[in-house]
Protein backbone atom coordinates (compact mmCIF):
# COMPACT_ATOMS: atom_id res chain seq x y z
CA UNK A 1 -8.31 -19.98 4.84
CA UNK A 2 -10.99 -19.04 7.43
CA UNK A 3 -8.81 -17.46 9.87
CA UNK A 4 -6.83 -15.53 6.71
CA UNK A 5 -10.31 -14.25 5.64
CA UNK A 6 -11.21 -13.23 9.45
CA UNK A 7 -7.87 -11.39 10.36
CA UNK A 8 -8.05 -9.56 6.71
CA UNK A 9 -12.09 -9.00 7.83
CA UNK A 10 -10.74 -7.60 11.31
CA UNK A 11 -8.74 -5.33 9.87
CA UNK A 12 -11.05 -4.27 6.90
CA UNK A 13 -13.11 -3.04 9.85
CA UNK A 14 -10.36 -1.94 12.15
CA UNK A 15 -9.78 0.70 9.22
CA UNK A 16 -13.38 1.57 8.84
CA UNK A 17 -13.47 2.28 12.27
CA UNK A 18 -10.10 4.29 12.68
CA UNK A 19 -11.87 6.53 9.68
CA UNK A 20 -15.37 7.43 12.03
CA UNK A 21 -13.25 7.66 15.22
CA UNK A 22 -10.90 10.29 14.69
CA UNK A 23 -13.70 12.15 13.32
CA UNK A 24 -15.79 11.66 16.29
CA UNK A 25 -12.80 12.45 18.67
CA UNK A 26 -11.32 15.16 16.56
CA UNK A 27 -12.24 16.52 13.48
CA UNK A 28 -11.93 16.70 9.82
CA UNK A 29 -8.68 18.03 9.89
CA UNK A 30 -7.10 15.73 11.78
CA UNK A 31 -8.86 12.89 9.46
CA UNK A 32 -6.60 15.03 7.16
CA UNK A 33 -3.66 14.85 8.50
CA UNK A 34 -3.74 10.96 9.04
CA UNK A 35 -4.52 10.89 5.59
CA UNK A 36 -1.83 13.12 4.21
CA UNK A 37 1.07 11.36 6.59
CA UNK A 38 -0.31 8.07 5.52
CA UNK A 39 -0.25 8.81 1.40
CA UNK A 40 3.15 10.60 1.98
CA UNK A 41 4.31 7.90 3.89
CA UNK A 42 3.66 5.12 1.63
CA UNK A 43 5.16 7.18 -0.96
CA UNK A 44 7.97 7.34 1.06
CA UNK A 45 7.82 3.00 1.33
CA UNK A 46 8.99 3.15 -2.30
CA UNK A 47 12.01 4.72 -1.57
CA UNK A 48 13.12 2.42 0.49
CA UNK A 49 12.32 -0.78 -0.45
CA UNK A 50 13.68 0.26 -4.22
CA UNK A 51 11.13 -2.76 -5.53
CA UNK A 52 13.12 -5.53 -3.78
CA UNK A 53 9.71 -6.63 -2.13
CA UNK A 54 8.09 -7.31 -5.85
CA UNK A 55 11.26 -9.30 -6.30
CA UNK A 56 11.30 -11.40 -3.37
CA UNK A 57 8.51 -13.98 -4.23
CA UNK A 58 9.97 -14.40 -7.29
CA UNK A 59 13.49 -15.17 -6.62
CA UNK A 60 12.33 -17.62 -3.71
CA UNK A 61 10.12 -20.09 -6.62
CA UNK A 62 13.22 -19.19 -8.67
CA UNK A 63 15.95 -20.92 -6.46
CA UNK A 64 13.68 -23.13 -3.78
CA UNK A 65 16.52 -25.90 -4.49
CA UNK A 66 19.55 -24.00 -4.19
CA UNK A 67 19.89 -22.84 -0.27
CA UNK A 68 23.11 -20.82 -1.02
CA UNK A 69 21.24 -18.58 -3.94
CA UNK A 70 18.42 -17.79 -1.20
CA UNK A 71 21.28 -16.48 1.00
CA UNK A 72 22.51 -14.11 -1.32
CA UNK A 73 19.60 -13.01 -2.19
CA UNK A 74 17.73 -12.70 1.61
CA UNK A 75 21.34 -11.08 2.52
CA UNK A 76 20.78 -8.77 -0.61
CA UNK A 77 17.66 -7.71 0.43
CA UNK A 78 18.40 -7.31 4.56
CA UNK A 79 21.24 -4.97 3.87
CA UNK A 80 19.53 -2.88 0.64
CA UNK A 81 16.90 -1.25 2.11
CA UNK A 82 18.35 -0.33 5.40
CA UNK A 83 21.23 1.77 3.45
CA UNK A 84 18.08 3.37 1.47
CA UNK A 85 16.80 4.34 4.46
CA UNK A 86 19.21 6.34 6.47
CA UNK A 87 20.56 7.95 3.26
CA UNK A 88 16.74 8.74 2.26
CA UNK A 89 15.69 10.02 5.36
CA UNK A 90 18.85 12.41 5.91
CA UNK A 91 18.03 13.60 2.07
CA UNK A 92 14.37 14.07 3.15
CA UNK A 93 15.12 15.87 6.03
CA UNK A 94 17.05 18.44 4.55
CA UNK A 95 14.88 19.09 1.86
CA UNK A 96 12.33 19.41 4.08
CA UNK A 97 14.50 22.17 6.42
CA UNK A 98 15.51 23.90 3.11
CA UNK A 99 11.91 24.05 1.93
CA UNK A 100 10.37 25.37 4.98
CA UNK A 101 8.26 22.34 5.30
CA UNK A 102 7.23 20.94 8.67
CA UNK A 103 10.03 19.68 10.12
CA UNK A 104 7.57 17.32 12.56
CA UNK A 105 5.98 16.29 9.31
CA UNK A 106 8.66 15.35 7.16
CA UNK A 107 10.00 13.28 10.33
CA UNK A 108 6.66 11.51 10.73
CA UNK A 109 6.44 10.90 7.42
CA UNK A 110 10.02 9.20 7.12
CA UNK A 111 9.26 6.85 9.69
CA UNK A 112 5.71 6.24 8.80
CA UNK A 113 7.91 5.14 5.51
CA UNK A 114 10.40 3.16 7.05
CA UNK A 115 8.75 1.22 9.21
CA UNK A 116 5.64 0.60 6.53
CA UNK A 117 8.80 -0.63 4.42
CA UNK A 118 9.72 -2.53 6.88
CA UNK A 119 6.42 -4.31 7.56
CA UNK A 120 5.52 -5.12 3.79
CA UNK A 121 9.14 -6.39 3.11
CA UNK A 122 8.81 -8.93 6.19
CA UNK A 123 5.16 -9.84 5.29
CA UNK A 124 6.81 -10.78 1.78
CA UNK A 125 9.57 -12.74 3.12
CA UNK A 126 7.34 -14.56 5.22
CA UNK A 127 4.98 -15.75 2.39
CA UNK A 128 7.66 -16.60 0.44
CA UNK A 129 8.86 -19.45 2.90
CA UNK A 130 5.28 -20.56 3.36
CA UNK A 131 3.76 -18.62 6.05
CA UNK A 132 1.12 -16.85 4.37
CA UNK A 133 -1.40 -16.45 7.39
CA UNK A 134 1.46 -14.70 9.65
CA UNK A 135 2.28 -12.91 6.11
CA UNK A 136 -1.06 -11.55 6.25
CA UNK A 137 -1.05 -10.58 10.21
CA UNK A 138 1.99 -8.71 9.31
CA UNK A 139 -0.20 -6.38 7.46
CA UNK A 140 -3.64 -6.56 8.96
CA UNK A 141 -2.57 -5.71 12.71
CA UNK A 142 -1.96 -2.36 12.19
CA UNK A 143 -5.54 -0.68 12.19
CA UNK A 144 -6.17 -2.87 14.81
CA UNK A 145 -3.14 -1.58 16.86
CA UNK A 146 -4.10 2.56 15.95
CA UNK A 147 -8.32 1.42 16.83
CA UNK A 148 -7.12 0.29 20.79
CA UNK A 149 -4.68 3.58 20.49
CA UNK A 150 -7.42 6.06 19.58
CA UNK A 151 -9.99 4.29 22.35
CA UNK A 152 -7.63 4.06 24.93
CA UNK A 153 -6.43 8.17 24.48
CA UNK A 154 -9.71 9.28 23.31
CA UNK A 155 -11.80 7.66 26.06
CA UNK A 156 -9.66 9.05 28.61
CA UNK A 157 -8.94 12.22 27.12
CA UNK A 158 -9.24 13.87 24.25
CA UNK A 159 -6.83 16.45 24.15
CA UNK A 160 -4.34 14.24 25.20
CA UNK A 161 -5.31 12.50 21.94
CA UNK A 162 -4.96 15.87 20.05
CA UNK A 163 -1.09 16.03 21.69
CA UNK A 164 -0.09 12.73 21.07
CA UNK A 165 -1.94 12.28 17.88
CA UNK A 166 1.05 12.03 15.46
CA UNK A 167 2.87 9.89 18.10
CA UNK A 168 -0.44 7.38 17.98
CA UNK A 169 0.24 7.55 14.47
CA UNK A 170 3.82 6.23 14.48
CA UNK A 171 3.57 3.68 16.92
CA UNK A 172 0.86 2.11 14.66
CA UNK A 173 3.16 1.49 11.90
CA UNK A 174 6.34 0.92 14.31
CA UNK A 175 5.23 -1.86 16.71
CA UNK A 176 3.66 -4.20 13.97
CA UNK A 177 7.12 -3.84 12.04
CA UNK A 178 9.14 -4.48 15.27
CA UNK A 179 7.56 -7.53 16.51
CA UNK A 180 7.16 -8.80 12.87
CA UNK A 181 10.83 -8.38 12.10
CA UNK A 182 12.08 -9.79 15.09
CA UNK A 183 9.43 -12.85 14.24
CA UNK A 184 11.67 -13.27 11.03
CA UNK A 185 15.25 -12.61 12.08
CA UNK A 186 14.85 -15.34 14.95
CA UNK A 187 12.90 -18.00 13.11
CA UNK A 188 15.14 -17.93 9.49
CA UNK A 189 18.34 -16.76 11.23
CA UNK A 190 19.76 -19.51 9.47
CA UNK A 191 19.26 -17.29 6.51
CA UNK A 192 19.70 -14.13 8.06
CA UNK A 193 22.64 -14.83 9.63
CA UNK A 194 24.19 -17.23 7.01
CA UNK A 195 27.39 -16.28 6.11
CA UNK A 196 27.58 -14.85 2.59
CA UNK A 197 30.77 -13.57 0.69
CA UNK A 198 30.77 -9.75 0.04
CA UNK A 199 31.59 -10.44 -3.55
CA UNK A 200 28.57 -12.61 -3.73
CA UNK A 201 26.31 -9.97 -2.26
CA UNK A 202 28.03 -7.52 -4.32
CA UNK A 203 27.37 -9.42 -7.72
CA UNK A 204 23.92 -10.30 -6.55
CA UNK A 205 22.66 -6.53 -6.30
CA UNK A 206 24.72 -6.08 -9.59
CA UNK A 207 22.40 -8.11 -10.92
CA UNK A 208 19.04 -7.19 -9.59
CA UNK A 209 19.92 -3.82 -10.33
CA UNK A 210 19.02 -4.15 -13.93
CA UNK A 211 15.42 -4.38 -13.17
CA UNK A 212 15.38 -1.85 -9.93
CA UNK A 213 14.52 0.97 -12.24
CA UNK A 214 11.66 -0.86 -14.30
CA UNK A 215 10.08 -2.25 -10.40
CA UNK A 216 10.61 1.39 -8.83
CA UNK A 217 8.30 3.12 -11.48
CA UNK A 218 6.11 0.17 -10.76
CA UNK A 219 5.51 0.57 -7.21
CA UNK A 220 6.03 4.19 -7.73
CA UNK A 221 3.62 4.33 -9.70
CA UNK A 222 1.06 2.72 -8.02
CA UNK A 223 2.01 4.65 -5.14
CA UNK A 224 1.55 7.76 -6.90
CA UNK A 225 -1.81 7.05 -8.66
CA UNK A 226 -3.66 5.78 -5.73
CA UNK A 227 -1.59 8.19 -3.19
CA UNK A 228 -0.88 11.32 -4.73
CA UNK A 229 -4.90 12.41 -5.04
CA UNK A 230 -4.88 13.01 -0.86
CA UNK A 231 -1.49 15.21 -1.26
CA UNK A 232 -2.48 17.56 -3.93
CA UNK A 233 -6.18 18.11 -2.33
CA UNK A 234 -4.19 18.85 0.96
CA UNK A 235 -1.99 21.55 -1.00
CA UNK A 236 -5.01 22.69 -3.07
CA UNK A 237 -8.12 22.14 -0.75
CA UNK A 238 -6.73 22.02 2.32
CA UNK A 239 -7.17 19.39 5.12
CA UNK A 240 -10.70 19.47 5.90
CA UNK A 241 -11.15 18.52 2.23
CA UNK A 242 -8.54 15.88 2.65
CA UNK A 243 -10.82 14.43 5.37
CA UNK A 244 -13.64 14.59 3.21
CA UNK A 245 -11.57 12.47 0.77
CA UNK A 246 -10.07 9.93 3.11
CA UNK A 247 -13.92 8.83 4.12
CA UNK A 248 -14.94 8.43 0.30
CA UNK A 249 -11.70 6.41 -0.27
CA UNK A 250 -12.06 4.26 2.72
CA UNK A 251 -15.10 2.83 1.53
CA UNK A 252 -13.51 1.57 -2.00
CA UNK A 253 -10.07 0.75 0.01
CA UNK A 254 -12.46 -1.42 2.32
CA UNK A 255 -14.30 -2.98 -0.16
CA UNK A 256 -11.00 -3.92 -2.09
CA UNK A 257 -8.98 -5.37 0.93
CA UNK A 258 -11.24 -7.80 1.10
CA UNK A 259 -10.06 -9.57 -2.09
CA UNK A 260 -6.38 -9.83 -0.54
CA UNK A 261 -6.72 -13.54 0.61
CA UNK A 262 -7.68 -14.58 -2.24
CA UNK A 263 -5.20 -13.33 -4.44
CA UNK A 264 -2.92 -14.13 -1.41
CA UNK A 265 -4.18 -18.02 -1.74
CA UNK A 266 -3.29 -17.85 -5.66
CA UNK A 267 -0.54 -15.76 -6.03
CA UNK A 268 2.17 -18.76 -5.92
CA UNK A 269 0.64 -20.67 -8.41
CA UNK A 270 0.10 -17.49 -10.69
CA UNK A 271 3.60 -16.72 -10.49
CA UNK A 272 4.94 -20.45 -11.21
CA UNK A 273 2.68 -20.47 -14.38
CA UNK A 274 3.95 -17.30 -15.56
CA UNK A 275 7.32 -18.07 -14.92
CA UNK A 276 6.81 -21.08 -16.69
CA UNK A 277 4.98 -19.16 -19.69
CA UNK A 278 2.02 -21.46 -19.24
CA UNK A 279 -0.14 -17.88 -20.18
CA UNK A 280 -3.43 -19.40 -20.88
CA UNK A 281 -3.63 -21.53 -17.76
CA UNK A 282 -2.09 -18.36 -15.81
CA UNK A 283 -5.39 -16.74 -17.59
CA UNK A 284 -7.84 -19.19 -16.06
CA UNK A 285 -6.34 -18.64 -12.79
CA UNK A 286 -6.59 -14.92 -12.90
CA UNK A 287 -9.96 -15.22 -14.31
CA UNK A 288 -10.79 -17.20 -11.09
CA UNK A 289 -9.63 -14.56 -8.82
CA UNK A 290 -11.91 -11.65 -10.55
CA UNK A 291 -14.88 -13.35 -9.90
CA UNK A 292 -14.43 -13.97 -6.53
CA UNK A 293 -12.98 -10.66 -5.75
CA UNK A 294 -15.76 -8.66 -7.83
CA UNK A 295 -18.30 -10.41 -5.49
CA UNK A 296 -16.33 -9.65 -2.50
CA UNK A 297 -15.80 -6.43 -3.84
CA UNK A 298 -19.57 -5.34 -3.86
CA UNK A 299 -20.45 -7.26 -0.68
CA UNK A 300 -18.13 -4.77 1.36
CA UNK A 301 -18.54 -1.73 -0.66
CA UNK A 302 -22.67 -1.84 0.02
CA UNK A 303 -22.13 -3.01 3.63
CA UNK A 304 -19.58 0.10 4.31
CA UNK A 305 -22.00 2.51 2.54
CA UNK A 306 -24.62 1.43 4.92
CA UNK A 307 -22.34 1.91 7.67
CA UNK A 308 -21.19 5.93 6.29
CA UNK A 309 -24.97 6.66 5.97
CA UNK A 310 -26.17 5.42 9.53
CA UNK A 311 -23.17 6.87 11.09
CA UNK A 312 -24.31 10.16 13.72
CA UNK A 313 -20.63 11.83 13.21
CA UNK A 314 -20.71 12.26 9.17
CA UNK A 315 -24.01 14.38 8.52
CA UNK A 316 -22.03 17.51 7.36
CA UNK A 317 -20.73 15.80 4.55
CA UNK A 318 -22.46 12.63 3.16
CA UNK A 319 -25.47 14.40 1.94
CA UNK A 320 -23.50 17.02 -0.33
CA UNK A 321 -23.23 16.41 -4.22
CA UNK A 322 -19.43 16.43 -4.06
CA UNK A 323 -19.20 13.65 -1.67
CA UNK A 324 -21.76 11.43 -3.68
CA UNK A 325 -20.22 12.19 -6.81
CA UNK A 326 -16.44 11.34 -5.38
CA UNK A 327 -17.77 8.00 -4.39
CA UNK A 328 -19.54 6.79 -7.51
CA UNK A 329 -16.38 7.54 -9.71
CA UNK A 330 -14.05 5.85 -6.95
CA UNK A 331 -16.55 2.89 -6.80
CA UNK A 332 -16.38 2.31 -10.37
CA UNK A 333 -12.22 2.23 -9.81
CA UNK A 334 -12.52 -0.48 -6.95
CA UNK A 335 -14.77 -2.13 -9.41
CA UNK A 336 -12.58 -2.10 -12.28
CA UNK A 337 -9.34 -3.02 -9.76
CA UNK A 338 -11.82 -6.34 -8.59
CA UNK A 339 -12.07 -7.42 -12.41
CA UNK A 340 -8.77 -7.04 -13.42
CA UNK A 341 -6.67 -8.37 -10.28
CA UNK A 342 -3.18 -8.81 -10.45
CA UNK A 343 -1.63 -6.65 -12.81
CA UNK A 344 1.49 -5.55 -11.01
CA UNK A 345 1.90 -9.52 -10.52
CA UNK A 346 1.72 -9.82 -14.23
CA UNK A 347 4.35 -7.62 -15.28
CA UNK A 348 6.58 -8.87 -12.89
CA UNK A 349 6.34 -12.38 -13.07
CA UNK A 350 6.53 -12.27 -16.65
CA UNK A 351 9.95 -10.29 -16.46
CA UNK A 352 8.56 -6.84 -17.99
CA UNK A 353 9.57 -4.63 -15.25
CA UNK A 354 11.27 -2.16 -17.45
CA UNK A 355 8.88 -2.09 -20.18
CA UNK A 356 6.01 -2.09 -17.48
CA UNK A 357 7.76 1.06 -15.60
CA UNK A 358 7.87 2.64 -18.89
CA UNK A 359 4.08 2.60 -18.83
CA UNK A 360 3.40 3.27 -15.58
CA UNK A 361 6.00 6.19 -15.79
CA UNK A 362 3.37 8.34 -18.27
CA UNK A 363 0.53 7.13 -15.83
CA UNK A 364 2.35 9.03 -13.24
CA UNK A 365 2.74 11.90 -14.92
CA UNK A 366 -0.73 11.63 -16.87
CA UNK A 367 -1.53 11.07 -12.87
CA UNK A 368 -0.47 14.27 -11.55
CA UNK A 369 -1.34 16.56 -14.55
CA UNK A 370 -4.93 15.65 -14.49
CA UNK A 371 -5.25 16.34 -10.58
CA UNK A 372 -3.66 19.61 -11.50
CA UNK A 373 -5.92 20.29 -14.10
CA UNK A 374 -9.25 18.99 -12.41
CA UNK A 375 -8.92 18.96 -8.35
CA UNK A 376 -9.13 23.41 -9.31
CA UNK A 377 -11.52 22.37 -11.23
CA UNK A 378 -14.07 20.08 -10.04
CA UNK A 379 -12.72 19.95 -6.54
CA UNK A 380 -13.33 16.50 -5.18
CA UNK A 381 -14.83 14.64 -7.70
CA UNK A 382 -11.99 15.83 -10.27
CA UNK A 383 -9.62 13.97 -8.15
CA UNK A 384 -11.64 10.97 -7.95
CA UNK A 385 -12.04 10.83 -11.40
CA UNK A 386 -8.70 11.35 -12.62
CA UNK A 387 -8.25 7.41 -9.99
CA UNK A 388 -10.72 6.15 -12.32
CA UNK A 389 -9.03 7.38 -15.58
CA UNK A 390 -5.62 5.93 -14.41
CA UNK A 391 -6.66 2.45 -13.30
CA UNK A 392 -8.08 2.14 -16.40
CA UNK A 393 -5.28 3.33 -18.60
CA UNK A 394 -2.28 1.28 -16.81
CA UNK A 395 -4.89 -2.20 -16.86
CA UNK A 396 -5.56 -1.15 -20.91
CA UNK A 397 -1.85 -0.79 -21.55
CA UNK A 398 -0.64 -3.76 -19.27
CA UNK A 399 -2.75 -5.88 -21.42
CA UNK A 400 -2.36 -4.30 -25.15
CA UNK A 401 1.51 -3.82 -24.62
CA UNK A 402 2.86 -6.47 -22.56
């Protein structure tokens, strides 16, 4: 538990650090960009992953007697999102071309995707046969990897930074996913590598693919509500206010990472109970979790605060009314995410993906006409509170409707 909580800690700060280093190397802008290829990239995640990492956990606990079930399934899930992929990316791509969009961007963004995909799928396959600290790692490394990438250019020089900045970008997401998938295809090649009948595989994503739609909108969803704010104030502000943004957000993203081994260290147990429609003791244990992660949760966001405000490189920004307004309504949002943890667990674990997509299908769209209506309108803060309006719609519906 102690080395969980300091590799999560090392890359809450890894993160926070990333955030005041490309600004003191760079700029604004470039803050920007990371922030718009990052959003659109995770986006992208969904995509390919098609909610088969939700899934994963769950099937595990399902069938942790029956060895030839797990191989369908792991075989299932190895072969899935690699066809999503390529056929993803080449659709991408030529939307991209046919849009006039950045050509270097929509590539960057499609592997920023793919290999994010690729990391969060392992880390889940990982924790589901028991390895929860290397699950973690999985995860955490990355700031850590782009923090000794933007040192070692930037030091040396910064306009070699400024060429290779994108580049720094990609191998941040890519080596993590690498080294952590070939971690997993040489330690469970027994279940990699098992051999499976076609028709087996065949009738196993038959039958997963009844609740692929209802887990897409899920992680679209969330996606979308906690991604989609740094896109449109790219389109509609610009980058510099995307920047601006990203260093508002990083405080609340900071302060809410830190709640990940704990819900890490319960999330079995949660799921069995649900599964088992043991709700109330489910409740106790969920309970449990928002306390801790509530306390967590204001520890970090005061201590990163402190940080912003001593900082030498942010003075343009912190002082203005905007910025101070953006990160009161996005504090109240980690606040509210801290109390109620484990939604998305919830509604899967309790077999309401469809019915839960449903709802987080109008937050989407609720979502992305309220930007519209108030990023034009109140710039910055208009984004941040439409966050705050969201999280607290999908968390009032997940409980009143499911």
């Amino acid at each position: 538990m102690i080395f969980n909580l300091a590799q999560k800690y090392g890359s809450v700060l890894s993160t926070f650090l990333n955030t005041i280093l490309i600004v003191k190397f760079l700029d604004l802008e470039h803050l920007g960009l990371y922030a718009f290829l990052a959003a659109s990239g995770n986006i992208f995640t969904v995509f390919v992953s098609s909610g088969l990492r939700s899934m994963y956990l769950r099937e595990i606990v399902k069938h942790r007697d029956n060895l030839e079930n797990q191989r369908i399934f792991t075989a299932t899930a190895e072969i899935l999102p690699k066809i999503a992929a390529i056929v993803i990316a080449g659709i991408f791509l030529a939307v991209a071309w046919l849009a006039s969009f950045s050509i270097e961007d929509a590539a960057t963004i499609a592997l920023i995707g793919t290999m994010l995909a690729s990391s969060q799928m392992t880390s889940q396959k990982l924790r589901s046969h028991g390895l929860n600290t290397l699950s973690q790692m999985v995860l955490n490394v990355r700031p850590v990897v782009l923090t000794l990438l933007l040192l070692f250019i930037g030091l040396t020089d910064v306009e070699t930074l400024k060429t290779f900045f994108r580049g720094s970008i990609i191998a941040s997401f890519a080596i993590p996913a690498i080294l952590a998938y070939t971690f997993w295809i040489v330690k469970f090649r027994s279940l990699v590598f098992s051999r499976v009948r076609f028709s087996a595989i065949i009738h196993g994503a038959w039958k997963i693919s009844k609740e692929l739609p209802g887990l897409f909108m899920l992680a679209m969803g969330q996606k979308v509500t906690t991604r989609s704010d740094v896109i449109l104030l790219t389109v509609l502000l610009g980058l510099e206010a995307a920047g601006t943004y990203r260093i508002a957000t990083q405080i609340v993203t900071v302060a809410n990472s830190s709640q990940f081994p704990i819900q890490s260290k319960f999330l079995k147990k949660y799921a069995r109970l649900l599964y088992k429609e043991k709700l109330r003791a489910a409740e106790i244990i969920a309970q449990r979790v928002a306390r801790i992660s509530v306390a967590l949760y204001l520890s970090f966001f005061f201590a990163a605060v402190v940080v912003i405000y001593h900082s030498p490189y942010l003075e343009e920004i912190k002082y203005r009314p905007d910025f101070i307004w953006s990160l009161g309504f996005l504090a109240l949002t980690g606040l509210v995410q801290a109390g109620f943890p484990m939604v998305e667990s919830y509604v899967v674990y309790r077999n309401n993906t469809n019915k839960g997509g449903l709802i987080q299908l109008g937050v989407v769209i609720g979502n992305i006409l309220l930007h519209l209506m108030l990023i034009p309108l109140l710039g910055l803060p208009g984004a941040c509170l439409t966050a705050l309006i969201s999280v607290l719609f999908w968390r009032f519906a997940v409980k009143k409707f499911l």
